[in-house]
Protein backbone atom coordinates (compact mmCIF):
# COMPACT_ATOMS: atom_id res chain seq x y z
CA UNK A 1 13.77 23.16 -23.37
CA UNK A 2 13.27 19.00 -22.99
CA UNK A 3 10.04 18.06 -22.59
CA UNK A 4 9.38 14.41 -20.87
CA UNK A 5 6.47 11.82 -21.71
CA UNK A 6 5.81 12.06 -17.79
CA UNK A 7 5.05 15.59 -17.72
CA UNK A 8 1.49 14.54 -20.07
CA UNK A 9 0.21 12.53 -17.19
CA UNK A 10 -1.78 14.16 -14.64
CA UNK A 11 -0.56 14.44 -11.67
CA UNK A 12 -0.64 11.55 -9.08
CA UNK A 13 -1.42 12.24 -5.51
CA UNK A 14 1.97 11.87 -3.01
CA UNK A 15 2.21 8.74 -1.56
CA UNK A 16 1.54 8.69 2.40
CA UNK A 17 3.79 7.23 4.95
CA UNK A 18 0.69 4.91 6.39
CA UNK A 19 -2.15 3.83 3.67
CA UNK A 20 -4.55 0.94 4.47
CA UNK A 21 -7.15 -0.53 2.06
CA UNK A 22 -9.68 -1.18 4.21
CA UNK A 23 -12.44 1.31 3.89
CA UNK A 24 -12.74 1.68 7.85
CA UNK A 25 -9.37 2.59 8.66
CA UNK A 26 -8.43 6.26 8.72
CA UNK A 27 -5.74 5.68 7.13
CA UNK A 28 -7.96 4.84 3.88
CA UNK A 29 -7.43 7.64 1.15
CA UNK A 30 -9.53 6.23 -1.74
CA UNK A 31 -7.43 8.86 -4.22
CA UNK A 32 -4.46 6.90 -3.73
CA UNK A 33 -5.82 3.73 -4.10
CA UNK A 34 -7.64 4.45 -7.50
CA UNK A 35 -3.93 4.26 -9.50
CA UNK A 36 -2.05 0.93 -8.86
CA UNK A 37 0.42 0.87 -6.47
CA UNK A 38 3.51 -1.50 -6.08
CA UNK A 39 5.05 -2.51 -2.31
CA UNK A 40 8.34 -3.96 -1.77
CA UNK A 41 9.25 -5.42 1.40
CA UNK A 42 12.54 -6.62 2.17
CA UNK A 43 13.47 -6.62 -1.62
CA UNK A 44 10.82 -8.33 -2.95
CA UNK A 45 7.15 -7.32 -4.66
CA UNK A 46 4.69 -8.30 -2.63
CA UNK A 47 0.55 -8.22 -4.17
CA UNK A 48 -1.30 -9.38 -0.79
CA UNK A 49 0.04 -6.03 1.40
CA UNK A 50 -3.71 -4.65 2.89
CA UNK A 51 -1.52 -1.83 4.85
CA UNK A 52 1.56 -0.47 5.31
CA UNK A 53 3.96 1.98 7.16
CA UNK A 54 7.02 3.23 5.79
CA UNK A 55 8.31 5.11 8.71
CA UNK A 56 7.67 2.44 10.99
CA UNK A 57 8.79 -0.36 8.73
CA UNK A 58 5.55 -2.67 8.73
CA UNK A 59 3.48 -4.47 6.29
CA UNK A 60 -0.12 -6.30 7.44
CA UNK A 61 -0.95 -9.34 4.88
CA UNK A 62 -3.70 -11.88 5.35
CA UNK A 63 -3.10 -14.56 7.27
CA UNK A 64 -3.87 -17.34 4.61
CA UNK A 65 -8.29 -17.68 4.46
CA UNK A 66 -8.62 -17.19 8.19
CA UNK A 67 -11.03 -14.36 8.73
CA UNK A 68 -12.26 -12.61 12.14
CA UNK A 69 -15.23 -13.10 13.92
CA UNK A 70 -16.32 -10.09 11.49
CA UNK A 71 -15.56 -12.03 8.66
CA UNK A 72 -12.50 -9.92 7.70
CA UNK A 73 -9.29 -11.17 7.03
CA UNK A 74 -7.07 -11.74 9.67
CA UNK A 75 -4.08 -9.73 9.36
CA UNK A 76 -0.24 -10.57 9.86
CA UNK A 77 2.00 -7.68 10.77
CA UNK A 78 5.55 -8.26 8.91
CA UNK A 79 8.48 -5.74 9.90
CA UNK A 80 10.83 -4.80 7.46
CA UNK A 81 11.76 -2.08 4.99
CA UNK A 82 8.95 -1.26 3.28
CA UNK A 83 9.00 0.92 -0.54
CA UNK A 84 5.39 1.92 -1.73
CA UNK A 85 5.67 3.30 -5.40
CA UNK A 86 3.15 3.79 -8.16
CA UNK A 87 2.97 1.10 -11.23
């Protein structure tokens, strides 16, 4: 019988299909975001991703320092093929 190094590690929660780190969203599910997590879009890592959704094939990133009238950060919504993994 082989036993793997990942089989020590607890488990990690499944990734979902639509996770946003904003707090307010529904789509928030704080134990997902406590282990890192890696997007690629098109190919290529991206760090500034605030939501995502596989099945649709979207990414929302900040829209350089501009902020709403809430003082939140004005998202960009970037389609494309979108990979979430853990780190």
């Amino acid at each position: 019988m082989e036993h793997d190094a990942m089989d020590d590690s607890p488990a990690l929660p499944p990734l979902p299909d639509r996770l946003s780190t904003d707090e307010r969203s529904p789509h928030y599910v704080a134990a997902v975001l406590e282990h890192a997590i890696g997007i690629r879009f098109n190919g290529y890592e991206r760090s500034d991703v605030e939501e995502y959704c596989i099945s649709e094939g979207w990414v929302k990133v900040p829209a350089g320092k501009t902020l709403d009238r809430k003082g939140h950060p004005l998202l960009l919504k970037l389609k494309g093929k979108v990979e979430a993994y853990y780190r």
